[in-house]
PDB file of N, CA and C in Angstrom:
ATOM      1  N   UNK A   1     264.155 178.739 190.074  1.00  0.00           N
ATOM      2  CA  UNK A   1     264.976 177.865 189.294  1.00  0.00           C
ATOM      3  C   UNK A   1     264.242 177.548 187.999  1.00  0.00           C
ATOM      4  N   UNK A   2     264.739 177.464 186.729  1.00  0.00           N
ATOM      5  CA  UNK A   2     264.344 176.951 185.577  1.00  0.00           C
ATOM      6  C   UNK A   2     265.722 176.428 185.026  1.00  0.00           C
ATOM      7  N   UNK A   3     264.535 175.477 184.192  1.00  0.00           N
ATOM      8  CA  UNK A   3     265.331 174.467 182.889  1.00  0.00           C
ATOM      9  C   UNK A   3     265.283 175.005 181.765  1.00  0.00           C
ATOM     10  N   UNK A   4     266.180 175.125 180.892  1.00  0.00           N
ATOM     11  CA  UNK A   4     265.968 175.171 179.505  1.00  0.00           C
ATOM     12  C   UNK A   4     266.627 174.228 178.783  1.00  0.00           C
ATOM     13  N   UNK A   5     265.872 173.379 177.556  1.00  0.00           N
ATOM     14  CA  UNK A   5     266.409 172.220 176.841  1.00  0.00           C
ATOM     15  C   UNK A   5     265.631 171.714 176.354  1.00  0.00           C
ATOM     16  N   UNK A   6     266.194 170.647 176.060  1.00  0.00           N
ATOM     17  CA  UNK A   6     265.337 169.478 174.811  1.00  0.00           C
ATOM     18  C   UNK A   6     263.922 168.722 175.740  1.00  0.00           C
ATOM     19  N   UNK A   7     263.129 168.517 175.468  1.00  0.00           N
ATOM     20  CA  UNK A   7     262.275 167.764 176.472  1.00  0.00           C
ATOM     21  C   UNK A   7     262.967 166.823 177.550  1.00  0.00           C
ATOM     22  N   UNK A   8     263.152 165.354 176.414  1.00  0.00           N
ATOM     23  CA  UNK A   8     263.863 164.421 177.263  1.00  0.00           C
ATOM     24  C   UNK A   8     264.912 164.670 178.358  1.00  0.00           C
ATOM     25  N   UNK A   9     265.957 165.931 177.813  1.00  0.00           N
ATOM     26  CA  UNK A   9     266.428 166.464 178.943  1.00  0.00           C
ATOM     27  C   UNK A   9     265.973 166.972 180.259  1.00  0.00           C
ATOM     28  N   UNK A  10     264.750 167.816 179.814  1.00  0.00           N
ATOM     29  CA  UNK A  10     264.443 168.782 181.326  1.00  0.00           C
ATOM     30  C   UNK A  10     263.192 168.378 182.015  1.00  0.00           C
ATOM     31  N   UNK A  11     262.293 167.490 180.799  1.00  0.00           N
ATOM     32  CA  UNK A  11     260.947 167.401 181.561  1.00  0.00           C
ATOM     33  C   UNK A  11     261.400 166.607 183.338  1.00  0.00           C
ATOM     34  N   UNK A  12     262.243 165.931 183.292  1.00  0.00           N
ATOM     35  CA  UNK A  12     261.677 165.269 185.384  1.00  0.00           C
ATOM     36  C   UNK A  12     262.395 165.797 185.865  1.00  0.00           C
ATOM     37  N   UNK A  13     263.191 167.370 185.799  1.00  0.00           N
ATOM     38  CA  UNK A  13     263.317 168.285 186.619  1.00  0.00           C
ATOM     39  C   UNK A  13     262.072 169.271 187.056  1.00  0.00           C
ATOM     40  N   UNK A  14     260.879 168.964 186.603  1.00  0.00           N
ATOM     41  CA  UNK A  14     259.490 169.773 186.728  1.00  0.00           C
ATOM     42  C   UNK A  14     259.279 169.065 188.201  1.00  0.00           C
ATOM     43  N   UNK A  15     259.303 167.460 188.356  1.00  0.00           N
ATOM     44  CA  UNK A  15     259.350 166.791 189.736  1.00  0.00           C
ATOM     45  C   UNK A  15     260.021 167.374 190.538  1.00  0.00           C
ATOM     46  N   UNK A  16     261.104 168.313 190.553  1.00  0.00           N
ATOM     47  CA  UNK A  16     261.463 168.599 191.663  1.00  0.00           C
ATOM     48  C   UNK A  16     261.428 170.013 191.938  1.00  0.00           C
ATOM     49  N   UNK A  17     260.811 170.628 191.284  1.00  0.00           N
ATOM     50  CA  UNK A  17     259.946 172.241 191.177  1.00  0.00           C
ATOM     51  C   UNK A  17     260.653 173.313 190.464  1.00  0.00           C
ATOM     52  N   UNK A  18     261.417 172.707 189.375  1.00  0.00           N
ATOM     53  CA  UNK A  18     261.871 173.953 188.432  1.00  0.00           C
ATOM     54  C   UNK A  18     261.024 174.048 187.201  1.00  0.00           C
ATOM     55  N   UNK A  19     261.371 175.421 186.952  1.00  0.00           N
ATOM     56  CA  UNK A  19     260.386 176.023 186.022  1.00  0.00           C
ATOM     57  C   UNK A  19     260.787 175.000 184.665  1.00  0.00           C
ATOM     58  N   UNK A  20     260.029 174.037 184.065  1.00  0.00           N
ATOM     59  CA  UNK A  20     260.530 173.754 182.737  1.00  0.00           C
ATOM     60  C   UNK A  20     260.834 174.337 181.260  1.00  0.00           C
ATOM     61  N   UNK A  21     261.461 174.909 180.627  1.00  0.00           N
ATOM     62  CA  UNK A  21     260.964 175.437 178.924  1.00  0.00           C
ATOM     63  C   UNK A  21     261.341 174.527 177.855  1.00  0.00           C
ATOM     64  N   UNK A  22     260.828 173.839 177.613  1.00  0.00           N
ATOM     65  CA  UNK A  22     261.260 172.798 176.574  1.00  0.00           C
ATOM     66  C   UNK A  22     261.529 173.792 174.723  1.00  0.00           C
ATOM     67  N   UNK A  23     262.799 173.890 174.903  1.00  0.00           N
ATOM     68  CA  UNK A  23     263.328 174.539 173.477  1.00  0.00           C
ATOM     69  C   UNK A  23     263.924 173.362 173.157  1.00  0.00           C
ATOM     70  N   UNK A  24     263.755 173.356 172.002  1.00  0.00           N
ATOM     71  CA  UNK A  24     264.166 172.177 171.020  1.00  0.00           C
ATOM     72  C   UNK A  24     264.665 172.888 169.728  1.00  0.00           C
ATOM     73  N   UNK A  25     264.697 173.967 169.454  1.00  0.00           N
ATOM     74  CA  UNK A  25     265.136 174.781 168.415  1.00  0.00           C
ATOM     75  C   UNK A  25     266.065 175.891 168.618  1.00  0.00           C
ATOM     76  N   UNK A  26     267.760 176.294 168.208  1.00  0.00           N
ATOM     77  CA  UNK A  26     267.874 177.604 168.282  1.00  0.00           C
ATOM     78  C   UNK A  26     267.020 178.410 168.314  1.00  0.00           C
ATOM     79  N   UNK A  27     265.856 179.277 167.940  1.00  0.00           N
ATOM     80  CA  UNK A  27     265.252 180.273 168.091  1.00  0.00           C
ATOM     81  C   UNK A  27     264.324 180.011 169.189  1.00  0.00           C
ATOM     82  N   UNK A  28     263.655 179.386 169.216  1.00  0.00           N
ATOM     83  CA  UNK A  28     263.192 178.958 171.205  1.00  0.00           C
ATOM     84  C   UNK A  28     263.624 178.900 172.347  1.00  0.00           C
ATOM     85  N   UNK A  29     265.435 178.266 171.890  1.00  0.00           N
ATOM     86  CA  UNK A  29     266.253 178.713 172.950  1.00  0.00           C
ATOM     87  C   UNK A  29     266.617 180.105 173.706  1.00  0.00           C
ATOM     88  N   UNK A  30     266.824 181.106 171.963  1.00  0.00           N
ATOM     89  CA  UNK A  30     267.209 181.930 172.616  1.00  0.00           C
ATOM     90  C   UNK A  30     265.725 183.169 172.964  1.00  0.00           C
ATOM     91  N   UNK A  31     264.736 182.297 172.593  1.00  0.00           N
ATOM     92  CA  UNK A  31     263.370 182.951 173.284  1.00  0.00           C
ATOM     93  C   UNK A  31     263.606 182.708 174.740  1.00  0.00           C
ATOM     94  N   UNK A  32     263.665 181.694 174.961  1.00  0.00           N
ATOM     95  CA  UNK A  32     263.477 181.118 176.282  1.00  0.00           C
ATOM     96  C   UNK A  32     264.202 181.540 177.686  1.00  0.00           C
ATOM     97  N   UNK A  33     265.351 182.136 177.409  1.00  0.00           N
ATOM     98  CA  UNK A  33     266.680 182.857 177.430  1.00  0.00           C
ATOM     99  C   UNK A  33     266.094 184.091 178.100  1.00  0.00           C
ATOM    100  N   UNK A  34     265.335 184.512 176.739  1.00  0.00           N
ATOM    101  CA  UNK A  34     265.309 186.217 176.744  1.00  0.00           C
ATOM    102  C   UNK A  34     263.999 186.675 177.689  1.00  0.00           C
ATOM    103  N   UNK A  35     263.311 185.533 178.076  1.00  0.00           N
ATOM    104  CA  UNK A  35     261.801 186.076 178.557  1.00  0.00           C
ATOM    105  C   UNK A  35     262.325 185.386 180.096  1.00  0.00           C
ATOM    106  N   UNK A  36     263.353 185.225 180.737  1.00  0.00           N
ATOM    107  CA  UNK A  36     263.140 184.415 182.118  1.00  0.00           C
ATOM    108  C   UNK A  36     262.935 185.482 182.901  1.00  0.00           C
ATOM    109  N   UNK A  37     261.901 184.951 183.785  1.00  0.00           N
ATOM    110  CA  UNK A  37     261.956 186.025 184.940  1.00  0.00           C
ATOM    111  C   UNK A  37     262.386 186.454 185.757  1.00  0.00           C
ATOM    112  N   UNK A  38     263.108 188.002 185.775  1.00  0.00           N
ATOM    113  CA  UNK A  38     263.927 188.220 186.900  1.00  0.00           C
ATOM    114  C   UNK A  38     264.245 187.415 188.208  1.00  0.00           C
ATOM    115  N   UNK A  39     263.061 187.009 188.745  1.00  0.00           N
ATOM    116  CA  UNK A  39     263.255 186.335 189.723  1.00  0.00           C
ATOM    117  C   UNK A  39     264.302 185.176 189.692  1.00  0.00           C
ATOM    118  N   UNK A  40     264.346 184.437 188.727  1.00  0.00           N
ATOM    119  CA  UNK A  40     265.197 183.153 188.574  1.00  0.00           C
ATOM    120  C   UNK A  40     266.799 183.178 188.961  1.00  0.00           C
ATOM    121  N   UNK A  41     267.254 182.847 189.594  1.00  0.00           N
ATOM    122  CA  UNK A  41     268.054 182.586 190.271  1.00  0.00           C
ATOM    123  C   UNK A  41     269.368 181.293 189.714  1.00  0.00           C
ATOM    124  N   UNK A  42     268.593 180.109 188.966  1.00  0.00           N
ATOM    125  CA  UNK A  42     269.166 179.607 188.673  1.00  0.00           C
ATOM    126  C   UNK A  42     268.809 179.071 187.601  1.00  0.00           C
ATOM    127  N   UNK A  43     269.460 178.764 186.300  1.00  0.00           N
ATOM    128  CA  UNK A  43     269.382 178.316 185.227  1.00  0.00           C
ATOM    129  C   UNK A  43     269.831 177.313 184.786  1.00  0.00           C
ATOM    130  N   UNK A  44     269.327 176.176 184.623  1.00  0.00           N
ATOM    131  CA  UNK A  44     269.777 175.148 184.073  1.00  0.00           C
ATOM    132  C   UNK A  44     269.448 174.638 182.531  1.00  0.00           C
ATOM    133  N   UNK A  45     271.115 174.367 181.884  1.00  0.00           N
ATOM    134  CA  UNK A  45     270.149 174.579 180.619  1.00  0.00           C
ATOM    135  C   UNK A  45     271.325 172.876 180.207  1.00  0.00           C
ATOM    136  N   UNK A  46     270.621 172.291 179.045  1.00  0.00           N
ATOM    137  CA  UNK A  46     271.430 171.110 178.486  1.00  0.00           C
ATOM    138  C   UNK A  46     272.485 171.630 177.366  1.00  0.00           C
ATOM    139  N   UNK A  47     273.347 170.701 177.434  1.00  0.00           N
ATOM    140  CA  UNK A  47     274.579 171.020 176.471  1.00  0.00           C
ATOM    141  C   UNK A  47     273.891 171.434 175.093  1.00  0.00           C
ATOM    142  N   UNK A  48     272.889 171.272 174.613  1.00  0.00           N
ATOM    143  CA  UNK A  48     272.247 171.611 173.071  1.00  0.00           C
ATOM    144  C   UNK A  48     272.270 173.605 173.180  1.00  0.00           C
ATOM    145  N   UNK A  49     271.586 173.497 174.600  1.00  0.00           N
ATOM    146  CA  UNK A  49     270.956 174.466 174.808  1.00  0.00           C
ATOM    147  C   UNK A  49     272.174 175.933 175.240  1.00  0.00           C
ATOM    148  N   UNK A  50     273.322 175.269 175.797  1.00  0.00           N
ATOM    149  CA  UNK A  50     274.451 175.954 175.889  1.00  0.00           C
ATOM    150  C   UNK A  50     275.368 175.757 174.654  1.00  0.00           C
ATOM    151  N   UNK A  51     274.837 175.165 173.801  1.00  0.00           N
ATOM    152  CA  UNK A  51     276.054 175.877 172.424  1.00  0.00           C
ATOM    153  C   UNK A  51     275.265 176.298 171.911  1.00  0.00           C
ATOM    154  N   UNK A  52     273.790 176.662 171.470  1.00  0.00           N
ATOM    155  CA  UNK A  52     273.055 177.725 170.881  1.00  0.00           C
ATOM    156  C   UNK A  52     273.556 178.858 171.764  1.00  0.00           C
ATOM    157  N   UNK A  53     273.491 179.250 172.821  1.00  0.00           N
ATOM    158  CA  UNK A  53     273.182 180.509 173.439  1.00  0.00           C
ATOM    159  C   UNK A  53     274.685 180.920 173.478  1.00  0.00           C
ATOM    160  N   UNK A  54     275.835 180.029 173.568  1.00  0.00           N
ATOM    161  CA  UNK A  54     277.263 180.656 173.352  1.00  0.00           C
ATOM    162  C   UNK A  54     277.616 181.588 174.610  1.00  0.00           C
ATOM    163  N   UNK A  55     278.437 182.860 173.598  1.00  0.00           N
ATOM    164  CA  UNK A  55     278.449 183.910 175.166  1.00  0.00           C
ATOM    165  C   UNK A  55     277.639 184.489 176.160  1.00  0.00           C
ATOM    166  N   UNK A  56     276.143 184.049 175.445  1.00  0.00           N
ATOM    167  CA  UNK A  56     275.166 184.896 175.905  1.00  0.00           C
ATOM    168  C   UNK A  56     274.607 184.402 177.343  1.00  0.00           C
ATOM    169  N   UNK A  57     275.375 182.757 177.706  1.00  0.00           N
ATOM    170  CA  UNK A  57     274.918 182.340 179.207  1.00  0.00           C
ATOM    171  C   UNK A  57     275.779 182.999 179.926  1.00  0.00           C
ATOM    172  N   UNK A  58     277.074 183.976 179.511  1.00  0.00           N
ATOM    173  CA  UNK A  58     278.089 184.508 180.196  1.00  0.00           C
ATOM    174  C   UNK A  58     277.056 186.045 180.557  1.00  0.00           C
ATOM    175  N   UNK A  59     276.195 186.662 179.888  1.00  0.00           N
ATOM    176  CA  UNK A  59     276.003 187.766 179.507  1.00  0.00           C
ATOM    177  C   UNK A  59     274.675 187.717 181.181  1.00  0.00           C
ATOM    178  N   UNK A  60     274.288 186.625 181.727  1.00  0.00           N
ATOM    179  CA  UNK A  60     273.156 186.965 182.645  1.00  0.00           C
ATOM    180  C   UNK A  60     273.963 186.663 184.051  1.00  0.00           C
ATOM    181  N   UNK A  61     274.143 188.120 183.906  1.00  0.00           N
ATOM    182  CA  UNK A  61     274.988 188.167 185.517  1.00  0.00           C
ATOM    183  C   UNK A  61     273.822 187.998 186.322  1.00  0.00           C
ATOM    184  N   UNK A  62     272.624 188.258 186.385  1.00  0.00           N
ATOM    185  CA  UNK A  62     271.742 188.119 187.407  1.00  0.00           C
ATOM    186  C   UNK A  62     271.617 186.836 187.698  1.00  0.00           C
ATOM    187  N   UNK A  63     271.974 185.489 187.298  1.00  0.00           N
ATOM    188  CA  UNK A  63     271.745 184.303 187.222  1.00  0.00           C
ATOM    189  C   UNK A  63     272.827 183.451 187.410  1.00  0.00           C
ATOM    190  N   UNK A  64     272.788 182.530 188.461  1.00  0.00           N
ATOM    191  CA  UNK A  64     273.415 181.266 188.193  1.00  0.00           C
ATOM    192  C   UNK A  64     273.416 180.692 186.822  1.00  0.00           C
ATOM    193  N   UNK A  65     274.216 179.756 186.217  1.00  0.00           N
ATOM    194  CA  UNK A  65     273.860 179.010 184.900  1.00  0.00           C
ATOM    195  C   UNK A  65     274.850 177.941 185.430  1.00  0.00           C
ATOM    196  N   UNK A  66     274.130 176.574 185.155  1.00  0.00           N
ATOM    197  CA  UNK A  66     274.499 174.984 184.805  1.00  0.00           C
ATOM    198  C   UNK A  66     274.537 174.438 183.674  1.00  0.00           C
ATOM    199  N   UNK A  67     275.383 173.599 183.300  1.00  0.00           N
ATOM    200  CA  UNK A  67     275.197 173.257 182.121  1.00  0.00           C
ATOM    201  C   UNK A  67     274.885 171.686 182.161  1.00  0.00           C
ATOM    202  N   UNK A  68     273.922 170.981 182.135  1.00  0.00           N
ATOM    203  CA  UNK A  68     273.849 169.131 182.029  1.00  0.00           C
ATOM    204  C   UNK A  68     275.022 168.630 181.689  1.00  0.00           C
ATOM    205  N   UNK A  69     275.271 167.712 182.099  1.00  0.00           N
ATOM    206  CA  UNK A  69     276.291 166.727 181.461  1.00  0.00           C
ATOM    207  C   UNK A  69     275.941 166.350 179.950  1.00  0.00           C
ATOM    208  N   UNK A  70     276.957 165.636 179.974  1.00  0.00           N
ATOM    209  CA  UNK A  70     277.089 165.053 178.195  1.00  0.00           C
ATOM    210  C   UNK A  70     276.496 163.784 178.375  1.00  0.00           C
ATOM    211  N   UNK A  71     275.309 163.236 177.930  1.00  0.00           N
ATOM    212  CA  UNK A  71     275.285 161.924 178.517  1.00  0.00           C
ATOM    213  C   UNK A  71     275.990 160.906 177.807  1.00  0.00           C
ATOM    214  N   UNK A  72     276.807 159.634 177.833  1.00  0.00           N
ATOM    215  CA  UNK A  72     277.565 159.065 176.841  1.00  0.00           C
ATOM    216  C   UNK A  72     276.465 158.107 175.830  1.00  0.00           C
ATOM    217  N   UNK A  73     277.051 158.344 174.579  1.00  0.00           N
ATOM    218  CA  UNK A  73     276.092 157.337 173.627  1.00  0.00           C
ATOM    219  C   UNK A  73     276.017 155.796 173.875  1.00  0.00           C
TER     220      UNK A  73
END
């Protein structure tokens, strides 16, 4: 399992043993994206992190993908 997202989003999913990647930038995102390891199974990424990557969370059939909630302001 891994996270991908903004810190505040993903860091206290590390407490419960997913891989963290803290992208905070389109181009980290879609680093972060591109280097997961086969193994991963499931992807969790925050709403920032799913409108950078667009079709491309459609594109990893090998993978589950989640998307965080919206949290309200």
């Amino acid at each position: 399992m891994a996270a991908i997202g903004e810190r505040t989003r993903v860091s206290g999913l590390a407490l419960a043993g997913v891989t963290v990647v803290v992208a905070e930038e389109p181009e980290s995102v879609h680093r972060a994206w591109q280097d997961l390891p086969l193994d991963v199974a499931l992807v969790i990424v925050t709403p920032a992190a799913a409108d950078t990557l667009g079709p491309a969370l459609l594109d990893g059939a090998r993978t589950l993908t989640a998307v965080l909630p919206v949290l309200p302001v």
